[in-house]
N, C-alpha and C. Protein backbone atom coordinates (compact mmCIF):
# COMPACT_ATOMS: atom_id res chain seq x y z
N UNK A 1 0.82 -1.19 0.00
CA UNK A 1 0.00 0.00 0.00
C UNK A 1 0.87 1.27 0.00
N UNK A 2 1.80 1.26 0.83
CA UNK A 2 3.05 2.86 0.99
C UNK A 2 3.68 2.81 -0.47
N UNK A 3 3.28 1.76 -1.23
CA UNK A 3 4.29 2.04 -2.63
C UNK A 3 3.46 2.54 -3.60
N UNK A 4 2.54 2.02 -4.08
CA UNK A 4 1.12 3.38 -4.22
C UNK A 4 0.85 4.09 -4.18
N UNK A 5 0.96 4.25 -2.57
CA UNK A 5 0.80 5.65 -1.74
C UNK A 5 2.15 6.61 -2.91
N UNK A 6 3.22 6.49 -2.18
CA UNK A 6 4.40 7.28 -3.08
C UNK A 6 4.16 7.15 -4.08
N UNK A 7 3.37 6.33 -5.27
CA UNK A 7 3.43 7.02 -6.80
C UNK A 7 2.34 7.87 -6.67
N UNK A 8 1.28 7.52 -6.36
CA UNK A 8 0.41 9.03 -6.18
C UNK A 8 1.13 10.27 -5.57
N UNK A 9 2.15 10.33 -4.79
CA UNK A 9 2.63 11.19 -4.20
C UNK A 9 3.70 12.13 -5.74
N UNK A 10 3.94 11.25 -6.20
CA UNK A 10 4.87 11.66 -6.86
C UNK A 10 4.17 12.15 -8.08
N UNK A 11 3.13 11.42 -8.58
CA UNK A 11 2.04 12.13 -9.79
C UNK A 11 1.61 13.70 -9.33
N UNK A 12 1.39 13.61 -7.62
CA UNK A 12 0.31 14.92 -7.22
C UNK A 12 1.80 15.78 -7.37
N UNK A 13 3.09 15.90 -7.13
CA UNK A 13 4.02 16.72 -6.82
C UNK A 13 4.61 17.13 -8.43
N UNK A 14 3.95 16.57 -9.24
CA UNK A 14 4.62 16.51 -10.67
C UNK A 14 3.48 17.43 -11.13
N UNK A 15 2.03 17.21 -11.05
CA UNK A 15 1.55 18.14 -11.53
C UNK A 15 1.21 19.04 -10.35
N UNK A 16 1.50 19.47 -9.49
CA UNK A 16 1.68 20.35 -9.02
C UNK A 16 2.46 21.66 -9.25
N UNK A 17 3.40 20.86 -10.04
CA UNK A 17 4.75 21.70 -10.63
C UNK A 17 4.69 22.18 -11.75
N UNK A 18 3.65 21.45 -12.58
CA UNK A 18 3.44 21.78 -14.09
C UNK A 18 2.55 22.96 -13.75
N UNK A 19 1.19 22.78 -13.02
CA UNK A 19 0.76 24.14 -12.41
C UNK A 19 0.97 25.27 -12.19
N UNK A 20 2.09 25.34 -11.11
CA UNK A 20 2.63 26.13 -10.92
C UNK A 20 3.30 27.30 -12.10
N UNK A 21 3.85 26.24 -13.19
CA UNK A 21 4.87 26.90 -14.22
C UNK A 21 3.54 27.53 -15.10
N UNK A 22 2.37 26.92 -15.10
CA UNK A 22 1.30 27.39 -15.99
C UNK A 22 0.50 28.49 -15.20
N UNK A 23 0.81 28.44 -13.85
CA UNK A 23 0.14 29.74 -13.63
C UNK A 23 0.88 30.49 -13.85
N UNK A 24 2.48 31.05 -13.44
CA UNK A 24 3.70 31.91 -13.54
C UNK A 24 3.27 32.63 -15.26
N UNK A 25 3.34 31.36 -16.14
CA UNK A 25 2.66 31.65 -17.57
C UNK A 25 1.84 32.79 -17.51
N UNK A 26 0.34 32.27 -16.99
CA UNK A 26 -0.64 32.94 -17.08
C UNK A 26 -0.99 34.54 -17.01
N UNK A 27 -0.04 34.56 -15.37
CA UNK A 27 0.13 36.07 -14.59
C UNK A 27 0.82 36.65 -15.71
N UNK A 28 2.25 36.06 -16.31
CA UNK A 28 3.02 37.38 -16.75
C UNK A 28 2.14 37.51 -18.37
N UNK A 29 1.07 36.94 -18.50
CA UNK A 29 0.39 36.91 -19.88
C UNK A 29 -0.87 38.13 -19.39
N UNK A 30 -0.97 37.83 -18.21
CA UNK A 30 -2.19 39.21 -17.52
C UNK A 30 -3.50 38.33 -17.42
N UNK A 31 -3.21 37.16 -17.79
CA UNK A 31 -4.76 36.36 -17.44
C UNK A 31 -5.05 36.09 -16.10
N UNK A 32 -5.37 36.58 -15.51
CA UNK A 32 -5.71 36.87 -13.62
C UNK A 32 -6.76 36.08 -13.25
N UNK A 33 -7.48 35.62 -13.76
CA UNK A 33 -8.63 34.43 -13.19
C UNK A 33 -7.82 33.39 -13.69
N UNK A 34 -7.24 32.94 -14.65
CA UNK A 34 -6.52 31.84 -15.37
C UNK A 34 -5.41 31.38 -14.26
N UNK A 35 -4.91 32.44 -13.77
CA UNK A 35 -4.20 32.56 -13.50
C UNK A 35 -3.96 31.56 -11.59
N UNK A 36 -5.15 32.33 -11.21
CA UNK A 36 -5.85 32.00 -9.88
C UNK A 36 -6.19 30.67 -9.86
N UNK A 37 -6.84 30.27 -10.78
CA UNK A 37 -7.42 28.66 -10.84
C UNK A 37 -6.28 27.67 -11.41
N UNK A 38 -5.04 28.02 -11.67
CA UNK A 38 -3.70 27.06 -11.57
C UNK A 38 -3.05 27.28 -10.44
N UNK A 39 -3.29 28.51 -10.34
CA UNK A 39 -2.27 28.52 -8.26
C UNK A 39 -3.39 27.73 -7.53
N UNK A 40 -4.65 27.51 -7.82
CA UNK A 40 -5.39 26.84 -6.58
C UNK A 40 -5.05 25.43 -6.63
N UNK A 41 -5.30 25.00 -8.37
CA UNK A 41 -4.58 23.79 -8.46
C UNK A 41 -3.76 22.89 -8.15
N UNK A 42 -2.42 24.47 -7.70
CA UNK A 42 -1.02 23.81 -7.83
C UNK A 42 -1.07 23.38 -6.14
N UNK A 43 -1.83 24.27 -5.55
CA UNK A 43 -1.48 24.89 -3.98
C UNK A 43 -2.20 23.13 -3.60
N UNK A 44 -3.71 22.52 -4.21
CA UNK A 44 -4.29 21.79 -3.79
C UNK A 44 -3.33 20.21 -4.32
N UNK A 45 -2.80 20.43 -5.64
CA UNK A 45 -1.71 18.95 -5.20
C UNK A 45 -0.90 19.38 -4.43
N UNK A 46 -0.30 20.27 -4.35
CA UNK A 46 0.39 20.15 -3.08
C UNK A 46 0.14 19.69 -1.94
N UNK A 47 -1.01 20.19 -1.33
CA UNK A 47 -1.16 19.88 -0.15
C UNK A 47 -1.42 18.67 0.22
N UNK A 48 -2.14 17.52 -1.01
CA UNK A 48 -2.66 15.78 -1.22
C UNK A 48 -1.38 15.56 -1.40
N UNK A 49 0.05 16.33 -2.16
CA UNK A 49 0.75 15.32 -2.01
C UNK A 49 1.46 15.53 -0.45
N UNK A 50 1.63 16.47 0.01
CA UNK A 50 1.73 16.60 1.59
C UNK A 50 1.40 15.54 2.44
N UNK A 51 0.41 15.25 2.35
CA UNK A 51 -0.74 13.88 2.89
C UNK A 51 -0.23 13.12 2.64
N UNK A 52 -0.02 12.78 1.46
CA UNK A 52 0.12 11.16 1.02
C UNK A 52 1.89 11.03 1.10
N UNK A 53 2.67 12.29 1.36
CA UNK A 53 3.94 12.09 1.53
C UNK A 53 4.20 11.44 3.23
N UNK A 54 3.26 12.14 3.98
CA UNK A 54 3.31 12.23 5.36
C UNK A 54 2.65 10.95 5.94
N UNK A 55 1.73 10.35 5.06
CA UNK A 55 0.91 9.17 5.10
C UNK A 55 2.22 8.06 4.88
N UNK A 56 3.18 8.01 4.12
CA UNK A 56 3.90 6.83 2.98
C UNK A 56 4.61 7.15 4.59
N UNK A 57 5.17 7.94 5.14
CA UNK A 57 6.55 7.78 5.94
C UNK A 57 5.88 6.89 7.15
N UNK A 58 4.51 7.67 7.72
CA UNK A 58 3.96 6.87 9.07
C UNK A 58 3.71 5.48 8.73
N UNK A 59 3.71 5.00 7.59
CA UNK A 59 3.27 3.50 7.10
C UNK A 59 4.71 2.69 7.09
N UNK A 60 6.27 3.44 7.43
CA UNK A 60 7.17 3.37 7.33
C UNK A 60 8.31 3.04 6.50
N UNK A 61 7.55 3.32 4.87
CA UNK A 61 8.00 3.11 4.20
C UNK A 61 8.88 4.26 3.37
N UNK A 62 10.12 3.93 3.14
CA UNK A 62 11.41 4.76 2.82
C UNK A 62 12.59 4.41 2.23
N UNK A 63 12.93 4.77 1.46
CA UNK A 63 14.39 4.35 0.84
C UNK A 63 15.34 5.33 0.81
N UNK A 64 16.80 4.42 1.19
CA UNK A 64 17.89 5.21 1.52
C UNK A 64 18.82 5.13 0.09
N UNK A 65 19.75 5.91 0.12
CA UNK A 65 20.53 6.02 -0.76
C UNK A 65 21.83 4.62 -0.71
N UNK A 66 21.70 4.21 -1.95
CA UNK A 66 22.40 3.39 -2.05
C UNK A 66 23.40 2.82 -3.41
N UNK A 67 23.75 4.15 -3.99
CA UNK A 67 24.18 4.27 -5.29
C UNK A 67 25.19 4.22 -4.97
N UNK A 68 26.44 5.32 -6.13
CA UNK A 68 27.51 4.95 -6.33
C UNK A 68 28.27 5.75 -5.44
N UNK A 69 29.16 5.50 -4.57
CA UNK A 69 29.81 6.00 -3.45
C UNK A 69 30.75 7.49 -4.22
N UNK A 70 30.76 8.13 -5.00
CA UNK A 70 31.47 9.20 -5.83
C UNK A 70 30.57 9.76 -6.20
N UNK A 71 28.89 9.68 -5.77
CA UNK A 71 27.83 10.71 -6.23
C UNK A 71 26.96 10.73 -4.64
N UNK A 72 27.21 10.05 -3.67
CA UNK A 72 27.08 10.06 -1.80
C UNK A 72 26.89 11.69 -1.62
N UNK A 73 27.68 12.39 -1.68
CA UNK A 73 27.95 13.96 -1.47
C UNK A 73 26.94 14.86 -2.12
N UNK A 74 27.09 14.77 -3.35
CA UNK A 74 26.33 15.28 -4.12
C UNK A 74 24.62 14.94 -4.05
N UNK A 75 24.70 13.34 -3.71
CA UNK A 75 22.90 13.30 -3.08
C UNK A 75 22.60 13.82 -1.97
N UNK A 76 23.56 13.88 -1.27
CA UNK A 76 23.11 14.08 0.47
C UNK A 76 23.04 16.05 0.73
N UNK A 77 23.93 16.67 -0.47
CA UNK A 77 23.77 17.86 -0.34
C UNK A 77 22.40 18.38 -1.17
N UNK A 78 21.99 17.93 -2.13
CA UNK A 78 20.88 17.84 -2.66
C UNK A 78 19.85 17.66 -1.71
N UNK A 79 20.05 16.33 -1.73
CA UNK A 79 18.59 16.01 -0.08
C UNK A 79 18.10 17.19 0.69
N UNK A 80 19.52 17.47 1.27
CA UNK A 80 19.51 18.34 2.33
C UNK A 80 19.18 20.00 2.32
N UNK A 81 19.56 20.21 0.77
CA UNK A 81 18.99 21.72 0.77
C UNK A 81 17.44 21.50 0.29
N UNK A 82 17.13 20.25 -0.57
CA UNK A 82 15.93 19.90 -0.62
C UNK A 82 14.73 20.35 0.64
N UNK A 83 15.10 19.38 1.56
CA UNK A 83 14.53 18.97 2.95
C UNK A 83 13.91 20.70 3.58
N UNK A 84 15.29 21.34 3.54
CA UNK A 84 15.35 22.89 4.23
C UNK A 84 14.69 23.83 3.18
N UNK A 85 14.55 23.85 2.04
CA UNK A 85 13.80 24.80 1.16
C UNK A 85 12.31 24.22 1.17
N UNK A 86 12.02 23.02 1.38
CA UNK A 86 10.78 22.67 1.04
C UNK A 86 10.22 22.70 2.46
N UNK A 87 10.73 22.74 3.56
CA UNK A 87 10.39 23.21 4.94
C UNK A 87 10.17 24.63 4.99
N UNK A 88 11.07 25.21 4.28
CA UNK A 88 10.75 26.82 4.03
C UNK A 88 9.40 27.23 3.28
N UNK A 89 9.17 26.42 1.89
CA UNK A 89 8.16 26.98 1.51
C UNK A 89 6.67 26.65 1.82
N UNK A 90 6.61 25.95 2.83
CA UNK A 90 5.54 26.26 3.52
C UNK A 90 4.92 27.50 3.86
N UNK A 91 5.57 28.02 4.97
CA UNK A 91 5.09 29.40 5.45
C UNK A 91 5.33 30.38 3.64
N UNK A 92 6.50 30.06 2.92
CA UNK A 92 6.23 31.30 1.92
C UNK A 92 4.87 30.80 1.08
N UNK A 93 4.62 29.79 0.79
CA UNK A 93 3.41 30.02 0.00
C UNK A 93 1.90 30.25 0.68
N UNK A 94 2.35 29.96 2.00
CA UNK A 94 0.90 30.20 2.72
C UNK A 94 0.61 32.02 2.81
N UNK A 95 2.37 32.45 2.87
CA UNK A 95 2.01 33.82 3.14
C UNK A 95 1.09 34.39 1.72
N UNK A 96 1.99 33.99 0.76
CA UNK A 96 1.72 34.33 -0.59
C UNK A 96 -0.23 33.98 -0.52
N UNK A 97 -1.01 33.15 -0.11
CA UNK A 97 -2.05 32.49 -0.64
C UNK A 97 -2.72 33.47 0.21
N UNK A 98 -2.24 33.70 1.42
CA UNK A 98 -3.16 34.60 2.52
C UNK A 98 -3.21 36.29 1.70
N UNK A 99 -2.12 36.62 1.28
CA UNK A 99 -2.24 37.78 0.71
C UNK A 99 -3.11 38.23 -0.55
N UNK A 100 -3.13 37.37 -1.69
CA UNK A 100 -3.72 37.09 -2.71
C UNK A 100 -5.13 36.55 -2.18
N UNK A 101 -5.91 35.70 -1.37
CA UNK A 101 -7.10 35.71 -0.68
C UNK A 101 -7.72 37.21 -0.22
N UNK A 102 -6.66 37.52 0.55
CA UNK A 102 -7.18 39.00 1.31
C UNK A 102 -7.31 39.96 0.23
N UNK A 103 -6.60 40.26 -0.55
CA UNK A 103 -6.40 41.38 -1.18
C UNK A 103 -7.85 40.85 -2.58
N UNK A 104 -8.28 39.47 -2.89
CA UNK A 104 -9.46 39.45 -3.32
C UNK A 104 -10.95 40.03 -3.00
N UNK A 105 -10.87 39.15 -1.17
CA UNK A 105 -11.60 39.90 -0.55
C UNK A 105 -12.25 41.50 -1.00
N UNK A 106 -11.30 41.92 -0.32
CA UNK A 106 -11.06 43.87 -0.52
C UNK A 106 -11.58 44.38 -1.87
N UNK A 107 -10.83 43.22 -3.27
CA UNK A 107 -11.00 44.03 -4.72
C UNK A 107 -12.56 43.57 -4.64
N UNK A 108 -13.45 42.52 -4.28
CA UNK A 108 -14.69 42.23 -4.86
C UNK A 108 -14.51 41.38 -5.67
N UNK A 109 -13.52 41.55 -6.72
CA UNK A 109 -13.32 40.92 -8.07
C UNK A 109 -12.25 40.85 -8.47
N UNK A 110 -11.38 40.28 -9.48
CA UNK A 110 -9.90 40.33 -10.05
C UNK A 110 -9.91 41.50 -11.14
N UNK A 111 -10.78 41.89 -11.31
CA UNK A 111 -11.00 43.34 -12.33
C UNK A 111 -10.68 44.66 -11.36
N UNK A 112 -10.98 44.55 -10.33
CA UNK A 112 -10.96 45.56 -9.35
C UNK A 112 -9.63 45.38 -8.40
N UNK A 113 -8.38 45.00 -8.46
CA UNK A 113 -7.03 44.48 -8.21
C UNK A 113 -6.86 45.60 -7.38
N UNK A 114 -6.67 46.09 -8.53
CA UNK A 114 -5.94 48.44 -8.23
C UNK A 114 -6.85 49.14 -7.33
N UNK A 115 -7.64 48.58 -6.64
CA UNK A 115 -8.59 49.27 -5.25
C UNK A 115 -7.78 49.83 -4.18
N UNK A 116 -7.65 51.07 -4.30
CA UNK A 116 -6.77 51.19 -2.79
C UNK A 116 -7.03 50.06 -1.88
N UNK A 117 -8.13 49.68 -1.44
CA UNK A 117 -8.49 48.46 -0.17
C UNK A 117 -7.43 47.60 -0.59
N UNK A 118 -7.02 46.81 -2.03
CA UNK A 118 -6.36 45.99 -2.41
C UNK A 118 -5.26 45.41 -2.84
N UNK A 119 -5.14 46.92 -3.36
CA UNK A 119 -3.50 47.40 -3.60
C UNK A 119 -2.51 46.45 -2.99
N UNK A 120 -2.62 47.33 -1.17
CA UNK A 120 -1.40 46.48 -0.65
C UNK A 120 -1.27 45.31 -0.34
N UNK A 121 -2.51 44.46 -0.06
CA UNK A 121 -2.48 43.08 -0.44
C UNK A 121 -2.17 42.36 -1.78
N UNK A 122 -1.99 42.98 -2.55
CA UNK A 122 -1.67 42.33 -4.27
C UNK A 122 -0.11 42.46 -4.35
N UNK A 123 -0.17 43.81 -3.74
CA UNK A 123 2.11 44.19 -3.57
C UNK A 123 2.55 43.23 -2.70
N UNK A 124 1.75 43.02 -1.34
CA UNK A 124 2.84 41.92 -0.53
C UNK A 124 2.43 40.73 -1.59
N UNK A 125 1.20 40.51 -1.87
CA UNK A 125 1.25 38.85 -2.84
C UNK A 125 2.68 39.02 -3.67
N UNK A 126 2.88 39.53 -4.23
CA UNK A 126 3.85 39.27 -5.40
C UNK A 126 5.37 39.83 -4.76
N UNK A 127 5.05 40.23 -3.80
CA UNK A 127 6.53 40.35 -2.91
C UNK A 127 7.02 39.12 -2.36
N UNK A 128 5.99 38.77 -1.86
CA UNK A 128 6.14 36.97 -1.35
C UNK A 128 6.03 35.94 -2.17
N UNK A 129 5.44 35.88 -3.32
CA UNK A 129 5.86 35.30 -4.79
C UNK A 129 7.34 35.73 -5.63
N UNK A 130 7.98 36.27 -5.22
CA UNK A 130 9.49 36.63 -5.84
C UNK A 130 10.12 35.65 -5.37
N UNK A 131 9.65 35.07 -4.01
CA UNK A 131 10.58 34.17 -2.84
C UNK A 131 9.83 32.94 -3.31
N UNK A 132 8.74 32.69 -3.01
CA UNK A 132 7.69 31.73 -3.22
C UNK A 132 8.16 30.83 -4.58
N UNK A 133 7.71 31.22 -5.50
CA UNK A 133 8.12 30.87 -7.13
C UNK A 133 9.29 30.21 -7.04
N UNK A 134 10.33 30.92 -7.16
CA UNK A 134 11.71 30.04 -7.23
C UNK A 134 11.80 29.07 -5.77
N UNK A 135 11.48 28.90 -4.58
CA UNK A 135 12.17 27.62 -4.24
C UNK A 135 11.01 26.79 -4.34
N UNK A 136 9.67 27.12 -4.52
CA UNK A 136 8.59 26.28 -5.14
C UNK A 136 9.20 25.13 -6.24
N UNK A 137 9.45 25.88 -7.35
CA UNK A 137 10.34 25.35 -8.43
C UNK A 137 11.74 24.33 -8.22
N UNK A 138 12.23 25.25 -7.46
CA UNK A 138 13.69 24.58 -6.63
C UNK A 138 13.34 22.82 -6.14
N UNK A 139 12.49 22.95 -5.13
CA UNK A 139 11.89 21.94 -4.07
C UNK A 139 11.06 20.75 -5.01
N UNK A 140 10.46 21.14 -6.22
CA UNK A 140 9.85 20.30 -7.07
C UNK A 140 10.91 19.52 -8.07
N UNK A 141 12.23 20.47 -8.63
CA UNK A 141 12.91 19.67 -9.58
C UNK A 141 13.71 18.74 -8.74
N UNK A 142 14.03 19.73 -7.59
CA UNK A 142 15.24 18.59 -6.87
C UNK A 142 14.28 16.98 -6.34
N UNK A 143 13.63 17.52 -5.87
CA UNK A 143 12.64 15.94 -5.46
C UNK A 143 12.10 15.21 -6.54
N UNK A 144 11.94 15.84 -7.74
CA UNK A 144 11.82 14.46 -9.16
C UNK A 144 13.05 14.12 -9.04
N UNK A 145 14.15 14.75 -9.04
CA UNK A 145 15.69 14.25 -9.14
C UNK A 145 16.13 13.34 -8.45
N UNK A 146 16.13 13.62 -6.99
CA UNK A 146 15.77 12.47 -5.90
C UNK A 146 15.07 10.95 -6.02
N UNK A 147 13.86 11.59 -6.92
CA UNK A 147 12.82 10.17 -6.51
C UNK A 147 13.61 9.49 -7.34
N UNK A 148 13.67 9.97 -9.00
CA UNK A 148 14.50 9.48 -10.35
C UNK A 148 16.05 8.45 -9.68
N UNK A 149 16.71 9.20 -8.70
CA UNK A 149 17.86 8.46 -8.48
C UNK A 149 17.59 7.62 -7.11
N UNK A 150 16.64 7.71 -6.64
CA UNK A 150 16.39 6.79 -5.40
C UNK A 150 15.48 5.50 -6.35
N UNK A 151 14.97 5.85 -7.13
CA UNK A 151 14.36 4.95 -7.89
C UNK A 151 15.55 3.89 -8.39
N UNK A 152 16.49 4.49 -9.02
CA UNK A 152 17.17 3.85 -9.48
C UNK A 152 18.36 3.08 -8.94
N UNK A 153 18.74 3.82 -7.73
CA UNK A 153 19.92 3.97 -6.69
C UNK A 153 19.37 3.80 -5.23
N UNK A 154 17.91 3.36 -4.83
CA UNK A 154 17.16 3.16 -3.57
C UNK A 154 17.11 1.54 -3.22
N UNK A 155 17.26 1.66 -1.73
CA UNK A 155 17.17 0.64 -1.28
C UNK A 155 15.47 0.73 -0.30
N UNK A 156 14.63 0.08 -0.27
CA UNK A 156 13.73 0.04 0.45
C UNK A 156 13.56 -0.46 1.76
N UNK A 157 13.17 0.54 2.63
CA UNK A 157 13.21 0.59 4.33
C UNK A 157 12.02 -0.13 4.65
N UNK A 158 11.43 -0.49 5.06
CA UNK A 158 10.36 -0.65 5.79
C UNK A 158 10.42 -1.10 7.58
N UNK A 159 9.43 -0.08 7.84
CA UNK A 159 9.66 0.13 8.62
C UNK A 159 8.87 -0.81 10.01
């Protein structure tokens, strides 16, 4: 069942990522509802694959690195800035989602953005999307990279 579990995990984190790059699309194209309904997308695999990541470990299933001892370094520094950016972007995308929520609120509508009420909720959104975006991106390629060489180079834990 935890091996399942992790390919769904890994489908929801893959298009999560394609999302993401299709909303980034969208915004700098000016399509602002288009735009909204791929960040909700991206934000909602994320969070199922959250679940089903957090689900696969309590079921105790895990694989360690077990490749070629001259690429050890290079996975474990990977892992590891992995681990710490994708711990980070928690709070940045929640900030980002709370700002872009609020600052909807305020406009009424996505036509009505430029509302004084809204303004400064739309400036911190995309202040916290400068940060957000790239280790979003960061945290998604390095963990296909991961799964790709644990796939190939993994030994299976169970726990």
């Amino acid at each position: 069942m935890a091996e399942t579990i992790n390919q769904w995990a890994v489908i929801t984190i893959v298009l999560s990522g394609l999302a993401l790059c299709v909303g980034v699309y969208l915004i700098r194209r000016g399509m602002r509802e288009a735009h909204m309904r791929a960040m909700i997308v991206a934000v909602a695999l994320a969070s199922v694959f959250l679940v089903l990541y957090l689900t696969r470990l309590s079921l105790g299933y895990e694989k360690k690195y077990d490749g070629p001892e001259q690429w050890r370094t290079a996975y474990f520094v990977l892992l590891i800035s992995h681990i710490i950016l994708a711990t980070a972007n928690l709070p940045l995308a929640l900030g980002a989602l709370w700002n872009a929520v609020k600052g909807l609120k305020a406009a009424g509508n996505l036509g009505n953005i430029d509302a004084p009420a809204a303004r400064g909720y739309f400036n911190r959104h995309r202040a916290w999307v400068r940060w957000t975006v790239p280790v979003w991106l960061y945290v998604a390629v390095t963990g296909w990279i991961i799964y790709i060489v644990l796939h190939s180079y993994g030994e299976v834990i169970k726990g």
